[in-house]
C-alpha atoms as a PDB file:
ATOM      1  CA  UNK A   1      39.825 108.367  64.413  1.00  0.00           C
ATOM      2  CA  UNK A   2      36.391 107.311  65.871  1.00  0.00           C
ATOM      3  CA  UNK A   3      34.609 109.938  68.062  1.00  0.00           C
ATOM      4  CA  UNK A   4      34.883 108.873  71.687  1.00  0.00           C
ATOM      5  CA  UNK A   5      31.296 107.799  71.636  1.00  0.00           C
ATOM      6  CA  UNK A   6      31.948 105.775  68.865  1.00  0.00           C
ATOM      7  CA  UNK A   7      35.433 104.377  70.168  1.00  0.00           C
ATOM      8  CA  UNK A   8      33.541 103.763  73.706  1.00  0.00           C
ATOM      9  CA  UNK A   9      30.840 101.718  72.310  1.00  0.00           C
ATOM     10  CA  UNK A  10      32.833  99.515  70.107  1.00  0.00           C
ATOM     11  CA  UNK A  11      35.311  99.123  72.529  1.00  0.00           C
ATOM     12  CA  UNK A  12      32.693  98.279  75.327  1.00  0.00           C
ATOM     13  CA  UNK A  13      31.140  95.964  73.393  1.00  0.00           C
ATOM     14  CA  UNK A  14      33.413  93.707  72.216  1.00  0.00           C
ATOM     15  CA  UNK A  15      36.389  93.905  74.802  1.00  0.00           C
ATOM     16  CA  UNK A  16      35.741  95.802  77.850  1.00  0.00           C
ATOM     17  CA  UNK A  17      32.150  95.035  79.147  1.00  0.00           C
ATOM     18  CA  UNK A  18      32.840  91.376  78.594  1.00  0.00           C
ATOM     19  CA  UNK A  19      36.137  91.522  80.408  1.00  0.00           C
ATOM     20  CA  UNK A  20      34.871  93.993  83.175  1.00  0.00           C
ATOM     21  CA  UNK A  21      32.216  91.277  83.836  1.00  0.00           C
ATOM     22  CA  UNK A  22      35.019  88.460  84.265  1.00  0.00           C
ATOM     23  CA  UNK A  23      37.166  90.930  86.367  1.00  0.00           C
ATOM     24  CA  UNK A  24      33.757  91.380  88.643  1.00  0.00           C
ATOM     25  CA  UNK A  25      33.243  88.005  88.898  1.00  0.00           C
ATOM     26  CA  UNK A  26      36.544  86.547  89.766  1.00  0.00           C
ATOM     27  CA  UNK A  27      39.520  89.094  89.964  1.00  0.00           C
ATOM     28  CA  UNK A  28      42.039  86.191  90.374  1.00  0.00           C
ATOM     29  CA  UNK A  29      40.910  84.330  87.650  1.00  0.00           C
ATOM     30  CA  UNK A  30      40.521  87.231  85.683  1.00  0.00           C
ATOM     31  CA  UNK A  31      44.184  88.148  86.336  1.00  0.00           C
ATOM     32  CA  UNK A  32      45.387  84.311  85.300  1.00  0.00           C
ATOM     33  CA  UNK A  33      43.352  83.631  82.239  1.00  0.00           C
ATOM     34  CA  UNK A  34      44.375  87.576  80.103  1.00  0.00           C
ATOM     35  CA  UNK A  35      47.949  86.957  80.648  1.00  0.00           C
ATOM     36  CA  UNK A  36      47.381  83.015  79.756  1.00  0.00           C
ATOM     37  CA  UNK A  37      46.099  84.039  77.108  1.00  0.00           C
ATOM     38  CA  UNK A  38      45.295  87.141  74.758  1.00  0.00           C
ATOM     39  CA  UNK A  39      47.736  89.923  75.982  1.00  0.00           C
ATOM     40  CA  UNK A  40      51.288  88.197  75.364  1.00  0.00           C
ATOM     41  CA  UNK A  41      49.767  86.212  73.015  1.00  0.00           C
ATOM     42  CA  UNK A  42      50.479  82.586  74.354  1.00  0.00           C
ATOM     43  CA  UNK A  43      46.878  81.390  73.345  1.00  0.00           C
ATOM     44  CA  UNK A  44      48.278  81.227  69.887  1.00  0.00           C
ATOM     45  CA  UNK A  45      49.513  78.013  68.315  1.00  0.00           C
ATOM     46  CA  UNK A  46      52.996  77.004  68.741  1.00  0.00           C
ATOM     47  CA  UNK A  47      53.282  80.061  71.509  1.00  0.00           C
ATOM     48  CA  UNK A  48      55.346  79.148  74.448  1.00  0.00           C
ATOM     49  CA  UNK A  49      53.990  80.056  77.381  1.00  0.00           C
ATOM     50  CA  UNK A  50      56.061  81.841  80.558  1.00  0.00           C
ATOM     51  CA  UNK A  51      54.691  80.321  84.036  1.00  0.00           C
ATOM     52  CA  UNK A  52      56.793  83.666  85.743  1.00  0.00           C
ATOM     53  CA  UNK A  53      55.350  86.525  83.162  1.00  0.00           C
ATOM     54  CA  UNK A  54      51.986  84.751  83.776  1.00  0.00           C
ATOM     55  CA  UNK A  55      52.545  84.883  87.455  1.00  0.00           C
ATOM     56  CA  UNK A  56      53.713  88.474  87.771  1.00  0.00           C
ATOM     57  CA  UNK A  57      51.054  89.789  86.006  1.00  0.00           C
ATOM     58  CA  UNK A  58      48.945  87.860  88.474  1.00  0.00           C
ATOM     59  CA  UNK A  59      50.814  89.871  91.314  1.00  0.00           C
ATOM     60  CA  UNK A  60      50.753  93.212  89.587  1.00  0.00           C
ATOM     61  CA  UNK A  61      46.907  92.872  89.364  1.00  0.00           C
ATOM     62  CA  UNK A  62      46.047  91.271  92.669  1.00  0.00           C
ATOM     63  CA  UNK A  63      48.053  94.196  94.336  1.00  0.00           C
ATOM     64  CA  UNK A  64      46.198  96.390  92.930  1.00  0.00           C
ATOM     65  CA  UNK A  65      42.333  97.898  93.750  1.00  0.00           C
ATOM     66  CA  UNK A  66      39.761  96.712  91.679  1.00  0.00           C
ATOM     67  CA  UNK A  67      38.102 100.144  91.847  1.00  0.00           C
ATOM     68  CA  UNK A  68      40.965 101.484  90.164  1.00  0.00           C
ATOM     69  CA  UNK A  69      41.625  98.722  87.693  1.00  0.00           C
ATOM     70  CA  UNK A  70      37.660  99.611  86.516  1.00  0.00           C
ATOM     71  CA  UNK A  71      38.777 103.101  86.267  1.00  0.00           C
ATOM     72  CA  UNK A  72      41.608 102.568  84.357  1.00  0.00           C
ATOM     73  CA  UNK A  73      39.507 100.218  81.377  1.00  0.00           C
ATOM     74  CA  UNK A  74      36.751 103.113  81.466  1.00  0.00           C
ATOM     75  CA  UNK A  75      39.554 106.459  81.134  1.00  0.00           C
ATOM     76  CA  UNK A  76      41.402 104.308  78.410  1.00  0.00           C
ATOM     77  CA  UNK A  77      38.105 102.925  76.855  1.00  0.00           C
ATOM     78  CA  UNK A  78      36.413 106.354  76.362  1.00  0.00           C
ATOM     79  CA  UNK A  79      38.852 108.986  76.198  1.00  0.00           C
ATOM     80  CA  UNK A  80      39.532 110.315  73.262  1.00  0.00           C
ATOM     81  CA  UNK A  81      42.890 111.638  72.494  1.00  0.00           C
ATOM     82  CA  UNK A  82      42.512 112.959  69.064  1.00  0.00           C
ATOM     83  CA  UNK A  83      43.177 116.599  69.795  1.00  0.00           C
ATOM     84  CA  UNK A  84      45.845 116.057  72.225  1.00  0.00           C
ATOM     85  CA  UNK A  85      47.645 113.759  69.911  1.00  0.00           C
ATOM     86  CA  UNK A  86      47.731 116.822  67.560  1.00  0.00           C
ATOM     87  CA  UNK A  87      49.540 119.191  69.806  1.00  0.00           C
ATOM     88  CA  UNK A  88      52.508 117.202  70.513  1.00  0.00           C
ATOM     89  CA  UNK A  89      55.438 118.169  68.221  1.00  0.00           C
ATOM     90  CA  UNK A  90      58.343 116.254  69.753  1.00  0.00           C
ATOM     91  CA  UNK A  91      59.301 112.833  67.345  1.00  0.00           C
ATOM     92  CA  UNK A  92      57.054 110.243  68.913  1.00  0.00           C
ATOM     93  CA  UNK A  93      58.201 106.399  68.151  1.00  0.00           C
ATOM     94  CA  UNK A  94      54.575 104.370  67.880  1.00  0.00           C
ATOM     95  CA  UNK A  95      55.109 101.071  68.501  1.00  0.00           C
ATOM     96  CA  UNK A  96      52.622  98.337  68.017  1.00  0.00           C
ATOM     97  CA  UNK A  97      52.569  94.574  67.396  1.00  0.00           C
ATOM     98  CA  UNK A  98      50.112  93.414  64.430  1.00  0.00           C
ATOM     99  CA  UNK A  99      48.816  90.247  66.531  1.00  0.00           C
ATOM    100  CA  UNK A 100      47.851  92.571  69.219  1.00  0.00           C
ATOM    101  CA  UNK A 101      44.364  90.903  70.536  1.00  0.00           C
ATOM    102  CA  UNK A 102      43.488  93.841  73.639  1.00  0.00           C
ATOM    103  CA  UNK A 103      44.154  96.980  71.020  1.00  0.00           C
ATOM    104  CA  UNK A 104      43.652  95.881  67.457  1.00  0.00           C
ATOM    105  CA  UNK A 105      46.154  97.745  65.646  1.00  0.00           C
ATOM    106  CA  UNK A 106      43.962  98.985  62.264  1.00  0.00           C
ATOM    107  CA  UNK A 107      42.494 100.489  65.380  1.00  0.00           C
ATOM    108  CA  UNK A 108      44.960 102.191  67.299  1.00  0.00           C
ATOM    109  CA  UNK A 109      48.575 102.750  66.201  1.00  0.00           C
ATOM    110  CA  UNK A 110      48.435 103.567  62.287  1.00  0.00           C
ATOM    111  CA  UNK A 111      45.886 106.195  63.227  1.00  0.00           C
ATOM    112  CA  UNK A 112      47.946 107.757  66.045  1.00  0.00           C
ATOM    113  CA  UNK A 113      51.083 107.900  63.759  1.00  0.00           C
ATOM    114  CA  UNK A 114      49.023 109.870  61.576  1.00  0.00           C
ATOM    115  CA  UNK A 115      48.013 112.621  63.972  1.00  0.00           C
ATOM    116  CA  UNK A 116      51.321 113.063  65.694  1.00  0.00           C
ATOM    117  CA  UNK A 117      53.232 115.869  63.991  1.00  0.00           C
ATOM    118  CA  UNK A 118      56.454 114.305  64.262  1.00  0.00           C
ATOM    119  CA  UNK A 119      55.531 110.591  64.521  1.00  0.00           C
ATOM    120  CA  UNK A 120      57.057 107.198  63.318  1.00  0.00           C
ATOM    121  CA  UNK A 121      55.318 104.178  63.105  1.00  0.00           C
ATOM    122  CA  UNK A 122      57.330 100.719  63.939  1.00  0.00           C
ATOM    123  CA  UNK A 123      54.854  97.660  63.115  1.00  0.00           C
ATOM    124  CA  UNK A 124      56.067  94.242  64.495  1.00  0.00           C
ATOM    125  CA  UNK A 125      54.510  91.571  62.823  1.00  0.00           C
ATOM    126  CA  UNK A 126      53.345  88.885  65.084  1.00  0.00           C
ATOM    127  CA  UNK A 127      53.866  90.739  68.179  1.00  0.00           C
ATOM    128  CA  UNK A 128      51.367  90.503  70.713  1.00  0.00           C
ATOM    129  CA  UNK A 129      50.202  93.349  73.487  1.00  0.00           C
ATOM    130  CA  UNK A 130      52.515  92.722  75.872  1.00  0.00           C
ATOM    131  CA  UNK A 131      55.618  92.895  73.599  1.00  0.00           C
ATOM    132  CA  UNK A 132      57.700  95.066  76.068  1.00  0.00           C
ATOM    133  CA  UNK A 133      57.722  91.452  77.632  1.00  0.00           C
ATOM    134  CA  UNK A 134      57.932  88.655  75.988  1.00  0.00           C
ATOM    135  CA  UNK A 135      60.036  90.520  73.262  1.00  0.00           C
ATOM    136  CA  UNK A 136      62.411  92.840  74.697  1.00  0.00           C
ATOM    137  CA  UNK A 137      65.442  92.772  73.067  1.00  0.00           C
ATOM    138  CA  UNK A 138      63.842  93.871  70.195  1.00  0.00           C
ATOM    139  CA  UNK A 139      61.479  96.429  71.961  1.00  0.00           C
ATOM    140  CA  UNK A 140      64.274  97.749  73.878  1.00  0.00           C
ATOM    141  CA  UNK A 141      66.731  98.406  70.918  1.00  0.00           C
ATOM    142  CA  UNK A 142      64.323 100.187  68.723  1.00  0.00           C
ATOM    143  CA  UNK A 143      63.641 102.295  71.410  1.00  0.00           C
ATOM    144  CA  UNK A 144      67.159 103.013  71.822  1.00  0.00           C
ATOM    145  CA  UNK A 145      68.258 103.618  68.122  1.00  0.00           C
ATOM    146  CA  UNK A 146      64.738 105.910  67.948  1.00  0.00           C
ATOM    147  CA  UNK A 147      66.340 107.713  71.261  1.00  0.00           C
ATOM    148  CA  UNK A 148      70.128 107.979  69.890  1.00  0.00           C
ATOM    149  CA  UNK A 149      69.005 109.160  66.729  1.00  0.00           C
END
């Protein structure tokens, strides 16, 4: 994995400071246009688009402080969980979609696999961030067969 100054810049660059500036400008919009779009993946062609998952996410982040919502992108931006991911010895299920546009998943989930001691890495191809959504049948039972087994 990148060192957290590494994994901080990157990140900051080409997601977070960009998307920390729209959330400054216009929280509303902000919280339309990333659901609309990138994180469940209806800005892709053919994608069909879900006017109520659009709208709850809307709620979830209006409801919410924008102090805290700037706290949240910096913690998950620049923290580096390398060492922690080590410790843990309990089988971990990693689950990550390979159209993922917030957390690129060369990035993110093949590298946590790796550290985990016990961990299993479930790729979905053309699943987008927000999978737990707009695909949870599937989510949901390959979390169940990982917890059954």
């Amino acid at each position: 994995m990148q060192n957290s100054d590494q994994h901080a810049q990157l990140l900051l660059a080409t997601w977070v400071g960009p998307e920390v500036n729209r959330l400054a400008a216009n929280r509303s919009e902000f919280y339309r246009a990333l659901p609309e779009g990138p994180f469940y993946g209806f800005n892709r062609p053919g994608a069909k688009s879900s006017e109520a998952i659009i709208g709850n996410w809307w709620r979830q982040g209006m409801m919410g402080g924008a102090k805290a919502h700037y706290d949240g992108i910096v913690a998950f931006s620049q923290t580096d969980f390398t060492e922690d991911l080590k410790k843990i010895s309990v089988p971990v299920l990693v689950m990550h979609g390979d159209d993922d546009q917030i957390v690129p998943y060369a990035d993110s989930a093949p590298l946590s696999a790796k550290l985990l001691k016990n961990g299993t890495l479930k790729t979905y191809k053309g699943f987008p961030h927000g999978m737990p959504t707009t695909q949870a049948a599937t989510i949901n039972a390959d979390l169940l067969a990982f917890f059954k087994a």
